[in-house]
Protein backbone atom coordinates (compact mmCIF):
# COMPACT_ATOMS: atom_id res chain seq x y z
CA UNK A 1 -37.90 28.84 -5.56
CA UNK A 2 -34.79 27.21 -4.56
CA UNK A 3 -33.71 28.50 -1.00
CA UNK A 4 -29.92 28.71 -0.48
CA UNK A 5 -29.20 25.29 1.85
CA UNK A 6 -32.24 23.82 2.03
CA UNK A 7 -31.58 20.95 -0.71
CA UNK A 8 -27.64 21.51 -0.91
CA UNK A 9 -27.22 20.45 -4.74
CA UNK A 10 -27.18 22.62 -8.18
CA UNK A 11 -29.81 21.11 -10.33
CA UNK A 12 -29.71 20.81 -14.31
CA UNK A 13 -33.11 20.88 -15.66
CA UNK A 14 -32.07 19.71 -18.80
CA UNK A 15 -32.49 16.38 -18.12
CA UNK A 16 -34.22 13.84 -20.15
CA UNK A 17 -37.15 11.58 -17.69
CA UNK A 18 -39.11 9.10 -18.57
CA UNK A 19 -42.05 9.51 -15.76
CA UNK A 20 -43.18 6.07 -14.87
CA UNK A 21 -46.01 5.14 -13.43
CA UNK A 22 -48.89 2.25 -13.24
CA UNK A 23 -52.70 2.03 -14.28
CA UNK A 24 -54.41 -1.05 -13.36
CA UNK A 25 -57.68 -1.90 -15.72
CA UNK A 26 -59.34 -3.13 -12.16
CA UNK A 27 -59.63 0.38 -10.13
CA UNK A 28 -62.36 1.65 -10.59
CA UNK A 29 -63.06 4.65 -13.09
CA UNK A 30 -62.61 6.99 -10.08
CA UNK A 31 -59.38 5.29 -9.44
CA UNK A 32 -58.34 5.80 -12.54
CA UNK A 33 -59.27 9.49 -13.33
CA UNK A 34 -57.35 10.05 -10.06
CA UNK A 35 -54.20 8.68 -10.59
CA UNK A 36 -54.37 10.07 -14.07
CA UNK A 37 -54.90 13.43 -12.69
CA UNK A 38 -51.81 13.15 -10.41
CA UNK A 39 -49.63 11.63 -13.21
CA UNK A 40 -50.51 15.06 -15.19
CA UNK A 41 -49.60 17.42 -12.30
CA UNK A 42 -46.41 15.36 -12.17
CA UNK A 43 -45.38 15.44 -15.65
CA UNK A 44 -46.65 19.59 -15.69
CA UNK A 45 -44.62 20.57 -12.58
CA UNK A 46 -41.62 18.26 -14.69
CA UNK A 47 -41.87 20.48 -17.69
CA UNK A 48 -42.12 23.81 -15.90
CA UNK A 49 -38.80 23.09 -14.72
CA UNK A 50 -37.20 22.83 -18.06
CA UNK A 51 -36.86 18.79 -18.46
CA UNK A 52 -37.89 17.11 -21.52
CA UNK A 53 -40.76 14.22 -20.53
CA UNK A 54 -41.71 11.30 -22.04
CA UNK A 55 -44.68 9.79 -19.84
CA UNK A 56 -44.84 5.98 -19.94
CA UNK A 57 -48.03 4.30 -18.57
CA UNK A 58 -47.33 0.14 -17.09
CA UNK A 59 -50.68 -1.62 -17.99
CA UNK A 60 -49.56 -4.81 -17.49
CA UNK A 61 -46.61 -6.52 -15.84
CA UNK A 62 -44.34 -7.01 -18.77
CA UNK A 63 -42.00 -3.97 -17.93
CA UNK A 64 -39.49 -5.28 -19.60
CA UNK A 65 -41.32 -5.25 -23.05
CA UNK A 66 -42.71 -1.64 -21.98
CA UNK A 67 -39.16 0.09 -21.62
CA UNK A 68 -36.87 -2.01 -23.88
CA UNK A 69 -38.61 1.28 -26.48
CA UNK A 70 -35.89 3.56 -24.89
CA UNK A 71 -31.78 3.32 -24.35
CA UNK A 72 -31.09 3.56 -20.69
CA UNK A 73 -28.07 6.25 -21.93
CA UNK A 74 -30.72 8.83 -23.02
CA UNK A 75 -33.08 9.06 -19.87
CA UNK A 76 -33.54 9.35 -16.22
CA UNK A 77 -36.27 7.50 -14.74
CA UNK A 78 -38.75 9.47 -12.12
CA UNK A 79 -40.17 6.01 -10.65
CA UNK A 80 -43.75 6.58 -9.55
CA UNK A 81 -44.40 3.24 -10.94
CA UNK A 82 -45.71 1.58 -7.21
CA UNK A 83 -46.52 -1.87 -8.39
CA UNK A 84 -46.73 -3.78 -11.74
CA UNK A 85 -50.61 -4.31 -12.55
CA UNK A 86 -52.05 -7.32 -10.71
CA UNK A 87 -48.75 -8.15 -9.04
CA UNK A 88 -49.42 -6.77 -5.30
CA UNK A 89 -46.03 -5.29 -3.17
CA UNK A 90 -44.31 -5.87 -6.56
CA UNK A 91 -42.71 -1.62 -6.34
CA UNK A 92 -38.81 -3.86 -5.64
CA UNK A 93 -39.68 -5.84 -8.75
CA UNK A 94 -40.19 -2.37 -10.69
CA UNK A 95 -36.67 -1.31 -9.62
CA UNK A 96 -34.67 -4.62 -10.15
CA UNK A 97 -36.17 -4.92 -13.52
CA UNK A 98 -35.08 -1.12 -13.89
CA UNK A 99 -31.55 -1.98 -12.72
CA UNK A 100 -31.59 -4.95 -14.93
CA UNK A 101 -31.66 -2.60 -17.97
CA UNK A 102 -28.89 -0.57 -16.43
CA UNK A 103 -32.07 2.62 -15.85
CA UNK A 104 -31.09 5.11 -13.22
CA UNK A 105 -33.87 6.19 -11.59
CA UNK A 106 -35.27 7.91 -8.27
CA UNK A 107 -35.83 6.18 -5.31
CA UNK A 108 -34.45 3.56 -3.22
CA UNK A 109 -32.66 0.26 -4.25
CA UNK A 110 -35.16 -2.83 -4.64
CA UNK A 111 -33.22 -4.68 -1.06
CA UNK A 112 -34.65 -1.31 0.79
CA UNK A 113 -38.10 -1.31 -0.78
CA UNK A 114 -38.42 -5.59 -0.21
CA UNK A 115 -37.40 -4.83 3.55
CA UNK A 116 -39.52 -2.24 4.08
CA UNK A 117 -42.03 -4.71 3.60
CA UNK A 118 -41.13 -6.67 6.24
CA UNK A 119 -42.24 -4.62 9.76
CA UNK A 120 -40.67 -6.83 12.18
CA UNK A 121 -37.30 -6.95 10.55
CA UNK A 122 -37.23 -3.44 10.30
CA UNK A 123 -37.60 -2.66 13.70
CA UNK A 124 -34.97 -4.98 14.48
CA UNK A 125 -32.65 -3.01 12.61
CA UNK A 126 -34.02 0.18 14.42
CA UNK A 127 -32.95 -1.94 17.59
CA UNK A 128 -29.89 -2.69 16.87
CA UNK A 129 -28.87 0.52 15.74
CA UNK A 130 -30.39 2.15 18.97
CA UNK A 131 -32.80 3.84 17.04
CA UNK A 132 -35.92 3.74 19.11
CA UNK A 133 -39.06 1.91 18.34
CA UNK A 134 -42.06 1.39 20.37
CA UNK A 135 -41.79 -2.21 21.70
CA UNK A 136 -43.06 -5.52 20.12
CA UNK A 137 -43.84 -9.01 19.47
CA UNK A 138 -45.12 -11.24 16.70
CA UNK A 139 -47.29 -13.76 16.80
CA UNK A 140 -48.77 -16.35 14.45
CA UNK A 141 -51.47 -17.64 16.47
CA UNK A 142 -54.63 -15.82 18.86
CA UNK A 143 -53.59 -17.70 22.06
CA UNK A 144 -51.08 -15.28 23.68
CA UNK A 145 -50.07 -15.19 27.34
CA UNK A 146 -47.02 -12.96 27.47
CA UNK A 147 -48.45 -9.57 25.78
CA UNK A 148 -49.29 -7.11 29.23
CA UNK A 149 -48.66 -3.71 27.80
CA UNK A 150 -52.15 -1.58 26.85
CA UNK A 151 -53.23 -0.12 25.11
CA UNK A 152 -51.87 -1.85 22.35
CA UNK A 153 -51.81 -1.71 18.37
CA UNK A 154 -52.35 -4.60 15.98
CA UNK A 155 -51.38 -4.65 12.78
CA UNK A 156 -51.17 -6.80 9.67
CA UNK A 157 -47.07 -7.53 9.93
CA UNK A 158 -46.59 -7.02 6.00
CA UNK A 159 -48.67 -4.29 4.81
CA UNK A 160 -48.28 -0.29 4.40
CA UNK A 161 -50.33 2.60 3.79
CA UNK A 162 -52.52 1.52 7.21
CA UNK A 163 -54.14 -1.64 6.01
CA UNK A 164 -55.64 -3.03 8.62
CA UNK A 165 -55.70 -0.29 10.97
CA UNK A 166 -58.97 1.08 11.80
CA UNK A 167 -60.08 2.37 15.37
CA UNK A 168 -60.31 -1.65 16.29
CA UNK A 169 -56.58 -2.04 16.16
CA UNK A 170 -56.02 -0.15 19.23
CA UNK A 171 -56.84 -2.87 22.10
CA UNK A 172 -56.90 -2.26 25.68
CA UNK A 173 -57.20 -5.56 27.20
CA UNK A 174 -55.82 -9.33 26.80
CA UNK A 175 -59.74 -10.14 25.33
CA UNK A 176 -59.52 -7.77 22.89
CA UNK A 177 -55.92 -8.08 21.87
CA UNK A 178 -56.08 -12.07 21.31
CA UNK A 179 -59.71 -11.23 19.19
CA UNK A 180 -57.87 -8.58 17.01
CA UNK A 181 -54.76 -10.74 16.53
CA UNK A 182 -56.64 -13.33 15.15
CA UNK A 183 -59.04 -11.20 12.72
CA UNK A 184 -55.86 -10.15 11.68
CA UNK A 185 -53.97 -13.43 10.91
CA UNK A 186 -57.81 -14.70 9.39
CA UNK A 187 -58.45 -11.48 7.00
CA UNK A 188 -54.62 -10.76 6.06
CA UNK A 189 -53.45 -14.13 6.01
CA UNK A 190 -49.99 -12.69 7.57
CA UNK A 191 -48.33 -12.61 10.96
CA UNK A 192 -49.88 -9.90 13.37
CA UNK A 193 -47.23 -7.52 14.79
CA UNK A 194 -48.44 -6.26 18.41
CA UNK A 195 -46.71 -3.29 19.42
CA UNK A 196 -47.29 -0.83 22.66
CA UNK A 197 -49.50 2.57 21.55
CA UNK A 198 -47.49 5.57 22.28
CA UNK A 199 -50.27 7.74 22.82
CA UNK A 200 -48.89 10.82 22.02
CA UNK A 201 -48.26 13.29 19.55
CA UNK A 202 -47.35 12.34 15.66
CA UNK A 203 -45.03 13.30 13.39
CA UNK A 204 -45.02 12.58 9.35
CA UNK A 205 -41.15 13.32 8.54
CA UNK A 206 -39.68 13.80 5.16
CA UNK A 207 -36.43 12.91 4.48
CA UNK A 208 -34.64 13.74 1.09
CA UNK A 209 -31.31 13.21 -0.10
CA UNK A 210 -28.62 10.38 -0.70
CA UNK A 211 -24.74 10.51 0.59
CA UNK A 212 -26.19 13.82 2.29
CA UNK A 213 -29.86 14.21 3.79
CA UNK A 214 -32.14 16.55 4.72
CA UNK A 215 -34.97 16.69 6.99
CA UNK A 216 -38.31 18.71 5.55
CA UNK A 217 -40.05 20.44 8.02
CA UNK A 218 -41.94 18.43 10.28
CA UNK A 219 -45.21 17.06 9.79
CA UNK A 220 -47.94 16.97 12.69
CA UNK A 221 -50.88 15.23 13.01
CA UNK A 222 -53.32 17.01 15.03
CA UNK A 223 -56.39 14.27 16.59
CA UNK A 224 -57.43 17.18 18.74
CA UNK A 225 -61.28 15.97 17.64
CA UNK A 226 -60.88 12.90 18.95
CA UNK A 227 -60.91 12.32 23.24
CA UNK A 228 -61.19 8.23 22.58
CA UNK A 229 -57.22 7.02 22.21
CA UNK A 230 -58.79 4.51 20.04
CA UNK A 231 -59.49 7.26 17.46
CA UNK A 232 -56.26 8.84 17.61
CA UNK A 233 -54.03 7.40 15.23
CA UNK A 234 -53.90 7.50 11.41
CA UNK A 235 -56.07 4.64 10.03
CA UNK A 236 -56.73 3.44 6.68
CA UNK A 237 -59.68 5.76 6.21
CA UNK A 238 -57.87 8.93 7.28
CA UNK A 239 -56.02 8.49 3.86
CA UNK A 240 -58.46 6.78 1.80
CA UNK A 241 -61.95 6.93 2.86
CA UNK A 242 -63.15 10.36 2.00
CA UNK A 243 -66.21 11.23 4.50
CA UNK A 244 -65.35 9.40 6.98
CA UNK A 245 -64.84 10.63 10.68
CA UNK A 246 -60.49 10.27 10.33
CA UNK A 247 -60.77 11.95 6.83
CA UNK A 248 -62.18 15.11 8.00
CA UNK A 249 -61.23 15.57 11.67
CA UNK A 250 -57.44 14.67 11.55
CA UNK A 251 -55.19 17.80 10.77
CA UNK A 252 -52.13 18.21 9.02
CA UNK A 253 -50.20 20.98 11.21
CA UNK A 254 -46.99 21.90 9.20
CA UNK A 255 -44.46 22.97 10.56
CA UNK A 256 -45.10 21.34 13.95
CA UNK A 257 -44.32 23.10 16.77
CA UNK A 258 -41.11 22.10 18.22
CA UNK A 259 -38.69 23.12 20.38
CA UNK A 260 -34.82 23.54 19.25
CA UNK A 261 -34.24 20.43 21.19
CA UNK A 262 -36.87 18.82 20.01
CA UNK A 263 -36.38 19.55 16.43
CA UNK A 264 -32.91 18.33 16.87
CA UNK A 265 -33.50 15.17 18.52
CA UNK A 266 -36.16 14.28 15.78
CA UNK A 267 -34.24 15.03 13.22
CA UNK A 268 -31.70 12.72 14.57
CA UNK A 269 -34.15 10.05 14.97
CA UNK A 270 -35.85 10.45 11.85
CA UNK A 271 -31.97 10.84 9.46
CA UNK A 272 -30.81 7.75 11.36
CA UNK A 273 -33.78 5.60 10.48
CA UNK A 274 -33.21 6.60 7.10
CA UNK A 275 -29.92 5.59 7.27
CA UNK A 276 -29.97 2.55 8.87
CA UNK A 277 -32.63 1.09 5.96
CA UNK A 278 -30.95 2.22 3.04
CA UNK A 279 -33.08 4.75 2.42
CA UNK A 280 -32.57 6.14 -1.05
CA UNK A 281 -33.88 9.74 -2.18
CA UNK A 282 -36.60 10.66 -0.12
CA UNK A 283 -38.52 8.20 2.35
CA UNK A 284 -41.47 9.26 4.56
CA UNK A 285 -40.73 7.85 8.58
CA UNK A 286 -43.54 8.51 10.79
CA UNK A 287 -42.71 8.86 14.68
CA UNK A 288 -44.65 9.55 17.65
CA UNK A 289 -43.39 11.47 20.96
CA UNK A 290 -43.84 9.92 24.21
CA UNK A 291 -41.78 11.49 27.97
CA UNK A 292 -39.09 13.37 25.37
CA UNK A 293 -38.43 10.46 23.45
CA UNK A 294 -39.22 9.87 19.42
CA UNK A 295 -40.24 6.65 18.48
CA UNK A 296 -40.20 5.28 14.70
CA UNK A 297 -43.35 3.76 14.21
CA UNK A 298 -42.83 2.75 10.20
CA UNK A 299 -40.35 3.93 7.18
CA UNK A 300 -41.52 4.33 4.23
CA UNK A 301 -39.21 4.60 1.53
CA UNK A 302 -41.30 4.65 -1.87
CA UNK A 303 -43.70 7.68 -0.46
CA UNK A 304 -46.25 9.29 -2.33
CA UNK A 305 -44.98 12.22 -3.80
CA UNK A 306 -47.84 13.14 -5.73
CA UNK A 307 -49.29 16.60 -5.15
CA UNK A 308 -51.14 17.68 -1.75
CA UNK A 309 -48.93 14.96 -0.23
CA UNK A 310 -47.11 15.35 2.91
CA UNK A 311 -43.54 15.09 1.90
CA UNK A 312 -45.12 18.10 -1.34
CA UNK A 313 -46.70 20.14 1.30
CA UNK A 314 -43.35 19.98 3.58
CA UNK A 315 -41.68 21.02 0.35
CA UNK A 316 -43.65 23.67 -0.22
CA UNK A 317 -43.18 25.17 3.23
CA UNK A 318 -39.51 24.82 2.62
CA UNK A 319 -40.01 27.01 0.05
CA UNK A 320 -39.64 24.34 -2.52
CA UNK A 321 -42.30 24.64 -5.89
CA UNK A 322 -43.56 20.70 -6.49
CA UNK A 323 -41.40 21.07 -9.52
CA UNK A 324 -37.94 21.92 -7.89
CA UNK A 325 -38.38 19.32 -5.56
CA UNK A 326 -39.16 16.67 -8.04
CA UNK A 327 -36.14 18.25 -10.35
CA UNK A 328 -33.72 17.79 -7.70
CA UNK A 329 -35.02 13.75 -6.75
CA UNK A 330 -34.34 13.98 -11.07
CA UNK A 331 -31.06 15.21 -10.02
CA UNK A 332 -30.32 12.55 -7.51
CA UNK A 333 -31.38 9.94 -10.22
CA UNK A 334 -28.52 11.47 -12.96
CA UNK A 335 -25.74 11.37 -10.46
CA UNK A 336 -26.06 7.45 -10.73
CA UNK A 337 -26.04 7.91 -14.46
CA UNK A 338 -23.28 6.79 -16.73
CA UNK A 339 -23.65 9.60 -18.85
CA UNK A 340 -25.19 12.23 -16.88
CA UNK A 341 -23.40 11.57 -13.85
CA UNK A 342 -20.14 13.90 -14.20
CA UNK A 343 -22.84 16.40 -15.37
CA UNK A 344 -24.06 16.09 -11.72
CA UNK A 345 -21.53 16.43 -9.05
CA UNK A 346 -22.11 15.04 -5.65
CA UNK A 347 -23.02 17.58 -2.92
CA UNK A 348 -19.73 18.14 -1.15
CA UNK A 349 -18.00 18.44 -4.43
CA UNK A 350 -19.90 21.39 -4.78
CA UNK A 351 -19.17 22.98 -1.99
CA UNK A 352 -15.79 21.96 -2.19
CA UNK A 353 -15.07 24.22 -5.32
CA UNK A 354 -16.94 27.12 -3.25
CA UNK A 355 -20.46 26.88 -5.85
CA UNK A 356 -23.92 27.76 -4.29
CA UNK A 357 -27.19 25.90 -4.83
């Protein structure tokens, strides 16, 4: 179902893809299974739409070798490809060596997915582009003297997907803030980023689109379970641990309940951080709300966008099928596409000519 202005672009679903994407021989066989499961829903909901698939595993880190099998005139590339087999935070090597053979794919550009690693140069570009972001320092060693805002959060300054944030990252005194900064700069072997804990409500927002973006609806996450503010935050084993307390008590509450002016002044926080990265596509930007103001805690901009995801789910309640919304990322891909890209006219030259989506 393709709701009129929702995802302002006519999509061809003609469109030749190669879908992308990375098994590593050391997960585990439950690892595996997984991600092959997901890379079948993908390449299903892919067909259903009408585009011809070709799906090409990356077992090892010689991409290069892996695509020079196809002309980068024949396909589009859906780019769930998130890092080259034993090469860790390698997903901007994927797209440079994609751009290198003159691919157009989805996502964004490798600069935006290598900065995105970098937390505390991020949120200096949220700074200076008034985009607000909970306050912070970084520090390289334990002994700290100038860090008096609790409770606190302390996280590895070069990681995503919540590694190494559990319930002990949350730290309400200068003890416990100087003893987590240094487990963190012993086990990640990386700069700890200290920032102050908005303790308040959180929001997982999904942003599609390129020249033009769009806000999904918003994502809540509901720690009503948990009274401890330790326990209130999205930690590594909310996402991955299955069983665990975070896995099974935190909620997804979609749409969130808003207000008009609050949906509009998140969705002005949330399309500006977008911007102000790069962002490419669709990105995932978490925020938290704290005395009416929204506060980008982290942009992601290579998201998961396999199924039961957030940024699927918002889809969904949008009243896009997983298909349509992967068709029109597809689309986003072709208008960068020397062959394909007349075949795909930008947004406002759509509605320039008076066509509806």
């Amino acid at each position: 179902m393709d709701p009129e202005g929702v995802l302002p672009m006519k999509r061809r679903t003609d469109l030749p893809v190669l879908l992308l994407h990375n098994v590593d021989s050391s997960w585990s066989p439950d690892e595996i299974a997984q991600t092959l499961r997901e890379v079948s829903a993908l390449e299903s909901a892919i067909r259903q739409e009408g585009h011809p698939v070709v799906n090409v595993p990356v077992h090892n880190s010689n991409l290069k070798t892996i695509l020079s099998l196809y002309d980068p005139d024949d396909y589009v590339v859906l780019n769930w490809c998130e890092d080259l087999p034993g090469l860790a935070h390698s997903d901007a090597l994927v797209a440079h060596t994609l751009e290198s053979l003159r691919f157009s794919y989805t996502g964004s550009p490798p600069s935006v997915l290598a900065l995105s690693w970098d937390k505390p140069r991020v949120k200096r570009l949220l700074k200076k582009h008034r985009v607000p972001t909970p306050r912070w320092k970084v520090y390289t060693t334990s002994r700290i003297r100038d860090w008096k805002e609790f409770p606190a959060i302390v996280k590895p300054a070069g990681e995503h997907c919540s590694i190494g944030v559990d319930k002990g990252a949350v730290v309400l005194g200068e003890d416990e803030l100087r003893a987590r900064v240094a487990y963190v700069l012993e086990a990640f072997h990386q700069a700890a980023l200290v920032e102050d804990f908005i303790d308040g409500r959180e929001f997982h927002i999904s942003v599609l689109g390129d020249r033009n973006v769009t806000m999904l609806p918003p994502a809540e996450m509901d720690f009503a379970a948990f009274n401890d503010v330790r326990d209130r935050l999205c930690t590594f084993d909310s996402k991955f641990t299955p069983g665990s307390d975070h896995y099974k008590e935190i909620r997804l509450q979609l749409p969130a309940e808003l207000t008009d002016s609050e949906y509009i002044s998140l969705e002005k926080t949330a399309s500006s951080a977008y911007s102000v990265l790069g962002c490419r596509d669709y990105a995932r930007i978490d925020i938290r709300l704290r005395n009416g103001v929204f506060y980008v805690l982290d942009v992601n901009p290579n998201a998961d966008i396999s199924y039961e995801t957030s940024i699927v789910c918002a889809a969904e309640v949008a009243g896009y099928s997983y298909g349509a919304m992967l068709s029109y990322l597809i689309n986003l891909a072709a208008r960068r596409h020397p062959r394909f890209g007349n075949l795909c006219a930008p947004e406002t030259d759509r509605r320039a000519h008076g066509e509806t989506v």
